[in-house]
C-alpha atoms as a PDB file:
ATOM      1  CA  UNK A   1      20.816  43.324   8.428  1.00  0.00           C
ATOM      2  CA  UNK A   2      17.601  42.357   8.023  1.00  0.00           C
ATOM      3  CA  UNK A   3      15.250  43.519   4.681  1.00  0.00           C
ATOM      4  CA  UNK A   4      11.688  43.442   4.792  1.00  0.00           C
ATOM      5  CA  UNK A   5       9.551  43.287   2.133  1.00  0.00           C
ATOM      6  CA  UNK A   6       8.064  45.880   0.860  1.00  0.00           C
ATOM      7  CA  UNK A   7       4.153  46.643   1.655  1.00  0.00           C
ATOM      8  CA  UNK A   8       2.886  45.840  -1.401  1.00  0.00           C
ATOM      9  CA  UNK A   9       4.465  42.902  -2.229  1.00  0.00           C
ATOM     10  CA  UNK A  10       3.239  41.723   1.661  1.00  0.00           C
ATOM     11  CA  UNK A  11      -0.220  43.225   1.017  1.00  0.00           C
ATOM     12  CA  UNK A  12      -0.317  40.677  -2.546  1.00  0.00           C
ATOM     13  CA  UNK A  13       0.847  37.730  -0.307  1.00  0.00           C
ATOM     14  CA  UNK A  14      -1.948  38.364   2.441  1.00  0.00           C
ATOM     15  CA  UNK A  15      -4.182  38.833  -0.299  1.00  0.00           C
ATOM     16  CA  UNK A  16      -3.181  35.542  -2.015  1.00  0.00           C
ATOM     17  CA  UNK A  17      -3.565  33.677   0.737  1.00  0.00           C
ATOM     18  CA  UNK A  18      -6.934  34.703   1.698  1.00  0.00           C
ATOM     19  CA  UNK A  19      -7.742  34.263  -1.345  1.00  0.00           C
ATOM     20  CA  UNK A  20      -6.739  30.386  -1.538  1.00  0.00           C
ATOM     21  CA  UNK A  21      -8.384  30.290   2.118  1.00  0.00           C
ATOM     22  CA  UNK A  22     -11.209  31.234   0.700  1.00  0.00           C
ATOM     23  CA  UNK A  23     -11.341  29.016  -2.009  1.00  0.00           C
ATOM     24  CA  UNK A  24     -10.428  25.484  -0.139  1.00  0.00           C
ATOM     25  CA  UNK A  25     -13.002  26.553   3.020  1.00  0.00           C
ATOM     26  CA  UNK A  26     -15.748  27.345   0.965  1.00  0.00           C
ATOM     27  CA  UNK A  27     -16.995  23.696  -0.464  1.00  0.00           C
ATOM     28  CA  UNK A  28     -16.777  22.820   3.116  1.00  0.00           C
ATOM     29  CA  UNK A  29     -18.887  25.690   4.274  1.00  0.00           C
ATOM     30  CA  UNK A  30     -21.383  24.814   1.511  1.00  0.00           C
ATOM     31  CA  UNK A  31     -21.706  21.223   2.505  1.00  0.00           C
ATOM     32  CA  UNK A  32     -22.230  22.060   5.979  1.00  0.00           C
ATOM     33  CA  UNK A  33     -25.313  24.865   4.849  1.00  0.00           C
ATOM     34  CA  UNK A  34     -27.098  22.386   2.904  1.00  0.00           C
ATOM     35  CA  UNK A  35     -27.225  19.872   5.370  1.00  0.00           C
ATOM     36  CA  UNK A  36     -28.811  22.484   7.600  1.00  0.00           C
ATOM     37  CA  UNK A  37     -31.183  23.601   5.000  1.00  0.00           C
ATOM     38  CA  UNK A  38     -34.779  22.244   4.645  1.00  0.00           C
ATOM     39  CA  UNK A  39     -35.254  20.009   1.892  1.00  0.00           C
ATOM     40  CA  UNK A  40     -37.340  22.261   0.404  1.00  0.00           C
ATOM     41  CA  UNK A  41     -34.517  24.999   0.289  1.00  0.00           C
ATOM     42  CA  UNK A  42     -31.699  23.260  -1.243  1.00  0.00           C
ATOM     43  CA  UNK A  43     -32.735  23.424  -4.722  1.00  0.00           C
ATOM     44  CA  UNK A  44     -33.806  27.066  -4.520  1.00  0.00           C
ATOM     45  CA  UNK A  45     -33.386  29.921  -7.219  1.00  0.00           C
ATOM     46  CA  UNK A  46     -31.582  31.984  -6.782  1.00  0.00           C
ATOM     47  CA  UNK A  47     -28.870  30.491  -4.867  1.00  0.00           C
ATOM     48  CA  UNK A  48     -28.691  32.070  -1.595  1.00  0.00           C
ATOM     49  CA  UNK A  49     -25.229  31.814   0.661  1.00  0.00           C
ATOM     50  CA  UNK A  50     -26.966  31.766   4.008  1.00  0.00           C
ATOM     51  CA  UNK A  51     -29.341  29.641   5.185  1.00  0.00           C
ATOM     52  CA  UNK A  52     -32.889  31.393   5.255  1.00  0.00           C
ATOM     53  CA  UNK A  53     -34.019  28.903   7.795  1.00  0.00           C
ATOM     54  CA  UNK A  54     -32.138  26.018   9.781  1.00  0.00           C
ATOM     55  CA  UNK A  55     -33.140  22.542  10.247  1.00  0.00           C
ATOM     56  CA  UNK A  56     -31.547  19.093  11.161  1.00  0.00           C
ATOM     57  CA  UNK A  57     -34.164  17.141   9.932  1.00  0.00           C
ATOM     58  CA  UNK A  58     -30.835  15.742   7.241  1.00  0.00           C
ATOM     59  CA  UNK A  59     -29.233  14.911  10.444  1.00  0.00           C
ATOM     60  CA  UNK A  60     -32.125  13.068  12.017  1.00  0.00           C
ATOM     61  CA  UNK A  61     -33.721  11.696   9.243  1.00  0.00           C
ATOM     62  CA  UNK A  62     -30.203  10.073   8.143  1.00  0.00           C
ATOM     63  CA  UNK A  63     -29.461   8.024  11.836  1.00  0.00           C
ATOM     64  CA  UNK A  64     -32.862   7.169  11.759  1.00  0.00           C
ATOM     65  CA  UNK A  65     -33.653   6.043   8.463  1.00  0.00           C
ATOM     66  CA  UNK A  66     -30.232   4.735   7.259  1.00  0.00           C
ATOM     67  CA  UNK A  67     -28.189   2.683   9.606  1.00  0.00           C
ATOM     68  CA  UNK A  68     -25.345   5.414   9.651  1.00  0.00           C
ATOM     69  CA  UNK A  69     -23.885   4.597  12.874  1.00  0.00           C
ATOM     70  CA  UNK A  70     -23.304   1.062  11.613  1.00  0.00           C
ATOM     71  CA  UNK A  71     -21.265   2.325   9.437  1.00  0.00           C
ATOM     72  CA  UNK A  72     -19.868   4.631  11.260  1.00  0.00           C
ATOM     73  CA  UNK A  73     -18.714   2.392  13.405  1.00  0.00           C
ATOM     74  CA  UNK A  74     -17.406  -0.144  10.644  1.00  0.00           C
ATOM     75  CA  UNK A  75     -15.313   2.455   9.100  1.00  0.00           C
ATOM     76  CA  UNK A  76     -13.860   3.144  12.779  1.00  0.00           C
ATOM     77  CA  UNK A  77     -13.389  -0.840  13.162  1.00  0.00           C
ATOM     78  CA  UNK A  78     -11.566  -1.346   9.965  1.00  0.00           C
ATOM     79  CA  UNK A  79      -9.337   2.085   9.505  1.00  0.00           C
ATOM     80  CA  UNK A  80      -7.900   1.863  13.310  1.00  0.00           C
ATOM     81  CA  UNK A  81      -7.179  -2.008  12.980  1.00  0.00           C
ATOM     82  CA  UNK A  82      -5.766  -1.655   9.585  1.00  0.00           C
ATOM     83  CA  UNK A  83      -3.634   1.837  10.758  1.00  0.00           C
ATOM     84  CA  UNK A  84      -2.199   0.122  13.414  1.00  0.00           C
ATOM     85  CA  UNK A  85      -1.511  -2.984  11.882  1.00  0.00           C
ATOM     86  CA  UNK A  86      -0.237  -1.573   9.281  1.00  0.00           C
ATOM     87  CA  UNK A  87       1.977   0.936  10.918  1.00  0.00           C
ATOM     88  CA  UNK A  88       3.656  -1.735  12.888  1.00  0.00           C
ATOM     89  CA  UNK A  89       4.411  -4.186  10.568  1.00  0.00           C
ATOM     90  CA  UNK A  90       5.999  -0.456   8.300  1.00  0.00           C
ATOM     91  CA  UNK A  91       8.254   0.357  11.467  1.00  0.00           C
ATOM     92  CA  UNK A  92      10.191  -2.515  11.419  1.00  0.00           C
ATOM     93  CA  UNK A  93      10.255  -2.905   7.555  1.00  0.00           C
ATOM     94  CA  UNK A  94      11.443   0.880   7.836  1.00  0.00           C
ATOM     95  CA  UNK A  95      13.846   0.220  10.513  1.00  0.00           C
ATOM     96  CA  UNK A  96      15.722  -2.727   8.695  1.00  0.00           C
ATOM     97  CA  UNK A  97      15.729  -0.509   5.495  1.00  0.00           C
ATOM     98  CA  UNK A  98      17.410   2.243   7.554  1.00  0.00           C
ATOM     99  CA  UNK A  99      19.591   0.478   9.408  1.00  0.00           C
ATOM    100  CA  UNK A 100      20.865  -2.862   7.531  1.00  0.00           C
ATOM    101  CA  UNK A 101      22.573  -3.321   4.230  1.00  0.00           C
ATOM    102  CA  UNK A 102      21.545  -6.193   2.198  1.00  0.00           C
ATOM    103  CA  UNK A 103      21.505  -7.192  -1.445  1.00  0.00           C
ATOM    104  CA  UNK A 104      18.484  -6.404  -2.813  1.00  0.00           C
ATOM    105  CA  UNK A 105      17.561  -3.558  -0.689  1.00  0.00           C
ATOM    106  CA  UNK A 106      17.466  -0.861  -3.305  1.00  0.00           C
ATOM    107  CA  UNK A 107      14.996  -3.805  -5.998  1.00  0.00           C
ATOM    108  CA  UNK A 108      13.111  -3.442  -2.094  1.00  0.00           C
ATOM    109  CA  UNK A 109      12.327   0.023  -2.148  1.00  0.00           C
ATOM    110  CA  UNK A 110      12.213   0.432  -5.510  1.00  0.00           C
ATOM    111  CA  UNK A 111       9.292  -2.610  -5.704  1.00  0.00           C
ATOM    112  CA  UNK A 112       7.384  -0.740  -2.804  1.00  0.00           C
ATOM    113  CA  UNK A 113       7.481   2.695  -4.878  1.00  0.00           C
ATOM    114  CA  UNK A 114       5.883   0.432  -7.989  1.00  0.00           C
ATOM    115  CA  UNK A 115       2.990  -0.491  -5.747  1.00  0.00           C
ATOM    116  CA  UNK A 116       1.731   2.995  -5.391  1.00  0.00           C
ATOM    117  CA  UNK A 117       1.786   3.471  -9.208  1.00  0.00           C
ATOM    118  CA  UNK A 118      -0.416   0.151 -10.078  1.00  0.00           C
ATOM    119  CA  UNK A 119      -4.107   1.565 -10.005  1.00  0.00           C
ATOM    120  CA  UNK A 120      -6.277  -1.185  -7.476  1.00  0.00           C
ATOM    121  CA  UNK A 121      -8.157  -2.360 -10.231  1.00  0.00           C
ATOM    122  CA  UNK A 122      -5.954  -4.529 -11.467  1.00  0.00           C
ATOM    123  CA  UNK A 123      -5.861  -6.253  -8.781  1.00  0.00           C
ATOM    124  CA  UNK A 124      -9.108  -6.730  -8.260  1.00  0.00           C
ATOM    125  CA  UNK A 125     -10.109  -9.735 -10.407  1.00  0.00           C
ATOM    126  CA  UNK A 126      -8.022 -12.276  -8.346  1.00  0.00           C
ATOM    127  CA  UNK A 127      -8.255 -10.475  -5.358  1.00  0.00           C
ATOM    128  CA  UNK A 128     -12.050 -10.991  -5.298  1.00  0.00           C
ATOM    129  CA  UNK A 129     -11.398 -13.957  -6.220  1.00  0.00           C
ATOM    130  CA  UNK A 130      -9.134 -15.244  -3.555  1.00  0.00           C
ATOM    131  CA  UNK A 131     -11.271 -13.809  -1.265  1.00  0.00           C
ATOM    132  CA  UNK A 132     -14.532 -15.576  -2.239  1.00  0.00           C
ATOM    133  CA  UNK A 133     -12.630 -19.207  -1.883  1.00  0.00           C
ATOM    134  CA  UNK A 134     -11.499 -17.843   1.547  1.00  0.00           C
ATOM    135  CA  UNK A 135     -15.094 -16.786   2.724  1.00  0.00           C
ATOM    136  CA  UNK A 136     -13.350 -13.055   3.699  1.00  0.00           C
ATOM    137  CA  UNK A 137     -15.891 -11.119   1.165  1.00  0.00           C
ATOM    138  CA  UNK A 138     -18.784  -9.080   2.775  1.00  0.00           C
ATOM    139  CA  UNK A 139     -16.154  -9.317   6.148  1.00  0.00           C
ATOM    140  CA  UNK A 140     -14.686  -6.563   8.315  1.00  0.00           C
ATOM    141  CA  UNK A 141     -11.430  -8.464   8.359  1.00  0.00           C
ATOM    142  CA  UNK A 142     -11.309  -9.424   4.697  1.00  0.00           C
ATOM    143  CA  UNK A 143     -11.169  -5.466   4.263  1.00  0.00           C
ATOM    144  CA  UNK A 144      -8.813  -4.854   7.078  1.00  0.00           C
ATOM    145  CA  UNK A 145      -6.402  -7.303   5.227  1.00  0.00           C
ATOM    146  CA  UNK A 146      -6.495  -5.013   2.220  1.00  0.00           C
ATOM    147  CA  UNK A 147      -5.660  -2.435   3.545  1.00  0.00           C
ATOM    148  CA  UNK A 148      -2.934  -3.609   6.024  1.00  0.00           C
ATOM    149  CA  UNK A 149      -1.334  -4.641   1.897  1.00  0.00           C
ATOM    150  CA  UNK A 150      -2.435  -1.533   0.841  1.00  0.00           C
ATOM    151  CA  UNK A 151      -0.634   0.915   3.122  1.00  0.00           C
ATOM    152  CA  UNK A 152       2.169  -0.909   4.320  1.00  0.00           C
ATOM    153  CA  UNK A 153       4.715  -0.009   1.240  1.00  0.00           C
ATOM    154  CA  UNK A 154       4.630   3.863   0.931  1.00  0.00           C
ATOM    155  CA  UNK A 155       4.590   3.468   5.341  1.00  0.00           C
ATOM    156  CA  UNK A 156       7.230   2.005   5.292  1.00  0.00           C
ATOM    157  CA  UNK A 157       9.443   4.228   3.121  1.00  0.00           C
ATOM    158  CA  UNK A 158       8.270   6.956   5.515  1.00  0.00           C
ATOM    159  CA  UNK A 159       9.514   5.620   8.357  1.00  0.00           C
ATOM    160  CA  UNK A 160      12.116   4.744   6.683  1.00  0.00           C
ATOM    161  CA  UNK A 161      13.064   8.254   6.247  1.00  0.00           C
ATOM    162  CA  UNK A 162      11.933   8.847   9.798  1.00  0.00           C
ATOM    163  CA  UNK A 163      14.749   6.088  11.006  1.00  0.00           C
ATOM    164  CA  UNK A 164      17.378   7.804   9.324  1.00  0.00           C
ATOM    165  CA  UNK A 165      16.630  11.039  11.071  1.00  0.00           C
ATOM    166  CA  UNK A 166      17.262   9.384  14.462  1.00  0.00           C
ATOM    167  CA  UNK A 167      21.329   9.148  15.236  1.00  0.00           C
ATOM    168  CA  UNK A 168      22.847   5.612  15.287  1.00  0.00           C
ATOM    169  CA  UNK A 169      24.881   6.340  18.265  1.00  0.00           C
ATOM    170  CA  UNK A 170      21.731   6.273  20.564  1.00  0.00           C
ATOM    171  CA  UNK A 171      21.101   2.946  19.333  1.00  0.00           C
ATOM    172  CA  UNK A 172      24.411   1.768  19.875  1.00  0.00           C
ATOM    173  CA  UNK A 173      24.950   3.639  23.380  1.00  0.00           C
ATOM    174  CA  UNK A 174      21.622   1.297  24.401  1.00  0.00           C
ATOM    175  CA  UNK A 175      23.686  -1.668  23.181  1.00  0.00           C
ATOM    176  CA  UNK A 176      26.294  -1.129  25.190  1.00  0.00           C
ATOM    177  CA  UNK A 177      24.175   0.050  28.427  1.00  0.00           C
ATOM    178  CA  UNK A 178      23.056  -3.959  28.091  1.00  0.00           C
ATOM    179  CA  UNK A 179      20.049  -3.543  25.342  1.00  0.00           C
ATOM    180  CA  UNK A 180      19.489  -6.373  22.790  1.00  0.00           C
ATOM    181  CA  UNK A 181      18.771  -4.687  19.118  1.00  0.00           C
ATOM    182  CA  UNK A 182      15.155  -5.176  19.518  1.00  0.00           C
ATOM    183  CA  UNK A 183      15.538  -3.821  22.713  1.00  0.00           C
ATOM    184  CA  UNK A 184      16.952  -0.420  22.061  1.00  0.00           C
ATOM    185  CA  UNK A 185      14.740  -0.179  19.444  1.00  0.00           C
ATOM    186  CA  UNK A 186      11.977  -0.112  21.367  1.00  0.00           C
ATOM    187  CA  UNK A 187      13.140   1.437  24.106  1.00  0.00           C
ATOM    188  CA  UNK A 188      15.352   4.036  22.865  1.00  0.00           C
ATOM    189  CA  UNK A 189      14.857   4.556  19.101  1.00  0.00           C
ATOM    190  CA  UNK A 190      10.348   4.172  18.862  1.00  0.00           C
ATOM    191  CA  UNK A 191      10.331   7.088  21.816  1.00  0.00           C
ATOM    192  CA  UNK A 192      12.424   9.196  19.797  1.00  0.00           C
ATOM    193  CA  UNK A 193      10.581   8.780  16.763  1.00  0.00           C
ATOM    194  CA  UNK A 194       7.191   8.719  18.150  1.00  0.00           C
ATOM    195  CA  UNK A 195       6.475  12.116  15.989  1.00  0.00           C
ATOM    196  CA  UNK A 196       7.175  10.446  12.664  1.00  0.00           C
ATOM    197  CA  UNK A 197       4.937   6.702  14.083  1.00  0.00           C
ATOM    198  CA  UNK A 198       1.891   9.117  15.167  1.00  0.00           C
ATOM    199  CA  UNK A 199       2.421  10.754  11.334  1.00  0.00           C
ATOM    200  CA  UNK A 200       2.447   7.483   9.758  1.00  0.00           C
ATOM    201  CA  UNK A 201      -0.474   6.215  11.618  1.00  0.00           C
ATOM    202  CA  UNK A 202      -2.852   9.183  10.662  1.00  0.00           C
ATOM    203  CA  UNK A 203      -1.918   8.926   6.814  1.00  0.00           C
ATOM    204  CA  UNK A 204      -2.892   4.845   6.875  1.00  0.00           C
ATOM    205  CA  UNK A 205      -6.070   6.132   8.678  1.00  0.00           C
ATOM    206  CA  UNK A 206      -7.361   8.806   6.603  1.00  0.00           C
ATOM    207  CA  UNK A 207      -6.536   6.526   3.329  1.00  0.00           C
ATOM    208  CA  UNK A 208      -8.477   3.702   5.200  1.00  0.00           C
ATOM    209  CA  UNK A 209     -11.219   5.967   6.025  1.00  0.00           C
ATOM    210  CA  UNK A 210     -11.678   7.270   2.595  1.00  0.00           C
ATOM    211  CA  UNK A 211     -11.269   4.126   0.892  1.00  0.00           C
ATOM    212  CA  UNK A 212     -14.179   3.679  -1.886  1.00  0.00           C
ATOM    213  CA  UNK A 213     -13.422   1.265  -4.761  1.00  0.00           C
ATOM    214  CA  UNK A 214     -12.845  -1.975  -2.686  1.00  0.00           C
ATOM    215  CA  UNK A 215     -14.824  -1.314  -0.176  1.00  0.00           C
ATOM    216  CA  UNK A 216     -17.509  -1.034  -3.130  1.00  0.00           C
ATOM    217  CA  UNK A 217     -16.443  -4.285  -4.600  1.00  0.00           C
ATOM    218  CA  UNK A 218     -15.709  -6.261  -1.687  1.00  0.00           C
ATOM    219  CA  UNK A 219     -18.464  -5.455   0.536  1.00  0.00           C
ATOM    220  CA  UNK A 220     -21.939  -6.339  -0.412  1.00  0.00           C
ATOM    221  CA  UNK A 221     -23.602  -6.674   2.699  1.00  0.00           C
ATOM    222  CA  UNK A 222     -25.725  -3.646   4.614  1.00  0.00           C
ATOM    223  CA  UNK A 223     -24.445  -4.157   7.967  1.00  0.00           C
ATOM    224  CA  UNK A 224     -20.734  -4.753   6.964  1.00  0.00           C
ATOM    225  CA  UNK A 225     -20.718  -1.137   4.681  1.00  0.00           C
ATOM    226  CA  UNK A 226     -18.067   1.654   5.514  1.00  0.00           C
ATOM    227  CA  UNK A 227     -18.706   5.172   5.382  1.00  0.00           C
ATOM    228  CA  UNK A 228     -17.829   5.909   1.539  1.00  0.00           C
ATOM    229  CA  UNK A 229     -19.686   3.074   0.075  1.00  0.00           C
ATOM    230  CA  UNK A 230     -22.529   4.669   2.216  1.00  0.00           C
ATOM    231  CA  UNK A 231     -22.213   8.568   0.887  1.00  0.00           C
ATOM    232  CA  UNK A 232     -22.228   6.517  -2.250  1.00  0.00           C
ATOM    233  CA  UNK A 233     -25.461   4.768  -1.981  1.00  0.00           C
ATOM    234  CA  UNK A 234     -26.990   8.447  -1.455  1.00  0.00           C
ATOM    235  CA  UNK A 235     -26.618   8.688  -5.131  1.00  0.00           C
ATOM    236  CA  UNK A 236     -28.588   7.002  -8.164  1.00  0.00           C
ATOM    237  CA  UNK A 237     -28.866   7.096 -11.990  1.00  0.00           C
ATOM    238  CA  UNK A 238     -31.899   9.364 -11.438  1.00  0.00           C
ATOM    239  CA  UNK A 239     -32.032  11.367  -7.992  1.00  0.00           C
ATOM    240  CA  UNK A 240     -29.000  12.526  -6.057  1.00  0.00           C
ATOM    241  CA  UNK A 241     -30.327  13.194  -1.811  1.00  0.00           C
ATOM    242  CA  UNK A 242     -28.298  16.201  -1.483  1.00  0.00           C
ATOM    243  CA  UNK A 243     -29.178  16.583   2.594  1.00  0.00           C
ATOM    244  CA  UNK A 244     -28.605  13.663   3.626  1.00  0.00           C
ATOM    245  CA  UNK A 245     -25.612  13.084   1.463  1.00  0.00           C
ATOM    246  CA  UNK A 246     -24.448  16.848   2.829  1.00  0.00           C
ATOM    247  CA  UNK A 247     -25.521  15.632   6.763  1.00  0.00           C
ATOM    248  CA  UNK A 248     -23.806  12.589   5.871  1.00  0.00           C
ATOM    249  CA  UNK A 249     -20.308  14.365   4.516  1.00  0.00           C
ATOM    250  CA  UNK A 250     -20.540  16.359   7.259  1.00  0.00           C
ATOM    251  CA  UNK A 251     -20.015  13.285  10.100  1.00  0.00           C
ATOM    252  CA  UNK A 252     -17.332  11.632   8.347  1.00  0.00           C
ATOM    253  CA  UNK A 253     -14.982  14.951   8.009  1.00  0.00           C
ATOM    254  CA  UNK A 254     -15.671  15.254  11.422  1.00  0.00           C
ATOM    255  CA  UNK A 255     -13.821  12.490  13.065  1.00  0.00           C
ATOM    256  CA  UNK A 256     -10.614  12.848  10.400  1.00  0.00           C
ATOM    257  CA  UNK A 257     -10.762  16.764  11.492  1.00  0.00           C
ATOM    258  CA  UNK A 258     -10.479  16.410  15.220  1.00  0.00           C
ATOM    259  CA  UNK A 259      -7.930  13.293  14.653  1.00  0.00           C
ATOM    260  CA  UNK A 260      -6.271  15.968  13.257  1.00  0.00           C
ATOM    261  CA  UNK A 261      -6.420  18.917  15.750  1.00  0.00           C
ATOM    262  CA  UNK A 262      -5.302  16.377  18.428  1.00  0.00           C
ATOM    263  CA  UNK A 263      -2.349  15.222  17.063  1.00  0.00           C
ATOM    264  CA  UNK A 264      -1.067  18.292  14.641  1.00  0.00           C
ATOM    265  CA  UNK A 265       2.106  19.008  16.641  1.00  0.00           C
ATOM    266  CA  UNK A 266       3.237  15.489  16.225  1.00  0.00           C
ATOM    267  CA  UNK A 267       2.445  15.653  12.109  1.00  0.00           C
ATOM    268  CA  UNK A 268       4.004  18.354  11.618  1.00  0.00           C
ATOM    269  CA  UNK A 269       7.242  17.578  13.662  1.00  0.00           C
ATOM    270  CA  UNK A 270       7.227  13.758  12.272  1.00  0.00           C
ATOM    271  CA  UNK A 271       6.994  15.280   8.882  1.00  0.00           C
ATOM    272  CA  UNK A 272       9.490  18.196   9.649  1.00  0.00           C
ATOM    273  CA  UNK A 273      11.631  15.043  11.181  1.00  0.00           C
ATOM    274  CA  UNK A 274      11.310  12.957   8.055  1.00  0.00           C
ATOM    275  CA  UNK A 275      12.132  15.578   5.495  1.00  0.00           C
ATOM    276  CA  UNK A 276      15.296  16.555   7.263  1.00  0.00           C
ATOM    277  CA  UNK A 277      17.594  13.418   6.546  1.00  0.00           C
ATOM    278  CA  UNK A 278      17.025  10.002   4.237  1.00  0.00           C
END
């Protein structure tokens, strides 16, 4: 027999949640009404929570004054090389940790948890370094390399857990069918996991998308910036531009929000997928 709640403790749990809805939309909502204000507007008193008049002159002022779709397109450059590069090189590391027993497997995992606890910073001395004596700073691919380092640990202890969802007879029925290892895994086990790879590939892009402190540090150049080191440069120890900043936060949730509409029914099943065994 089934019990429902009863209607106040449902009416509290709608009201909670609308509540929390309301909270996490509205910063979003008021970045996207101060780009559209005037600049004359945005610093008005009292605060008003619709816009009196609209304008894009943020928008068009910030592609024609700042050289936004440079960066736009940088930021596109470097977080789909360094997803995908990154996400291949963390499916087979995941694949061997799921599926081979070795000595020194668990000091393996254990070393690529560690990595996600050391703050970048540290780092950063000799990494700077290293990269000056290579001639990779102010370079798209010196910051693609980063991040390839960067994401491939926790990535691979997702897919990790992803691997170990997927049943070791399919791999083995390939195997016998004729398959080589690589082959079934390829062929047999990447298809059945492709949930869980298209999962892994949007986390490495959104935290190479977002990416601040070394793209700060390791990019010095105008034409080589990303898109945070260019929100950054919006403000200054004296002046913040509030509309272009807001036109400019505006573009750069936009491409991480429709990545994310697209390709929702494979996050949630790869994460669903992942959680289930491991």
């Amino acid at each position: 027999m089934i019990h429902k709640d009863p209607l106040l403790l449902r009416v509290v749990r709608v009201a909670g949640l609308g509540l929390w809805l309301l909270i996490t939309i509205f910063p979003l909502y008021w970045i996207i009404l101060t780009s559209l204000k005037p600049a004359r507007h945005i610093a008005e008193y009292p605060v008003r929570y619709w816009p009196r008049e609209v304008s894009v002159e943020n928008y068009t002022s910030l592609l024609d004054k700042a050289q936004f779709g440079t960066y736009l397109v940088n930021s596109l450059v470097v977080s789909s090389a360094a997803a995908t590069v990154a996400t291949l090189i963390a499916l087979l590391s995941g694949y061997v940790l799921s599926r081979f027993s070795f000595r020194g497997r668990g000091a393996v995992m254990g070393a690529f948890l560690v990595t996600q606890m050391i703050p970048a910073f540290i780092a950063l001395g000799p990494l700077y370094q290293v990269f000056t004596d290579l001639g990779l700073v102010d370079t798209r691919f010196g910051l693609v390399l980063v991040y390839i380092a960067m994401t491939i640990p926790f990535s691979a202890i997702m897919l990790r857990g992803f691997f170990a969802g997927v049943p070791d007879s399919l791999e083995e029925a390939a195997m016998v069918d004729g398959l080589t290892r690589l082959g079934a895994l390829w062929r047999v086990i990447v298809p059945a996991m492709t949930p869980g790879i298209i999962a892994t590939f949007i986390f490495n892009f959104v935290n190479c998308w977002n990416e601040l402190f070394l793209a700060t540090t390791l990019i010095n150049r105008d034409d080589a910036r990303t898109i945070p080191t260019a929100l950054n440069s919006f403000i200054s120890g004296f002046n913040i531009e509030w509309g272009p900043l807001s036109a400019a936060a505006v573009m750069t949730i936009v491409p991480t929000m429709l990545l994310f509409a697209v390709a929702s029914r494979w996050i949630v099943s790869g994460l669903t997928q992942g959680a289930t065994k491991g």
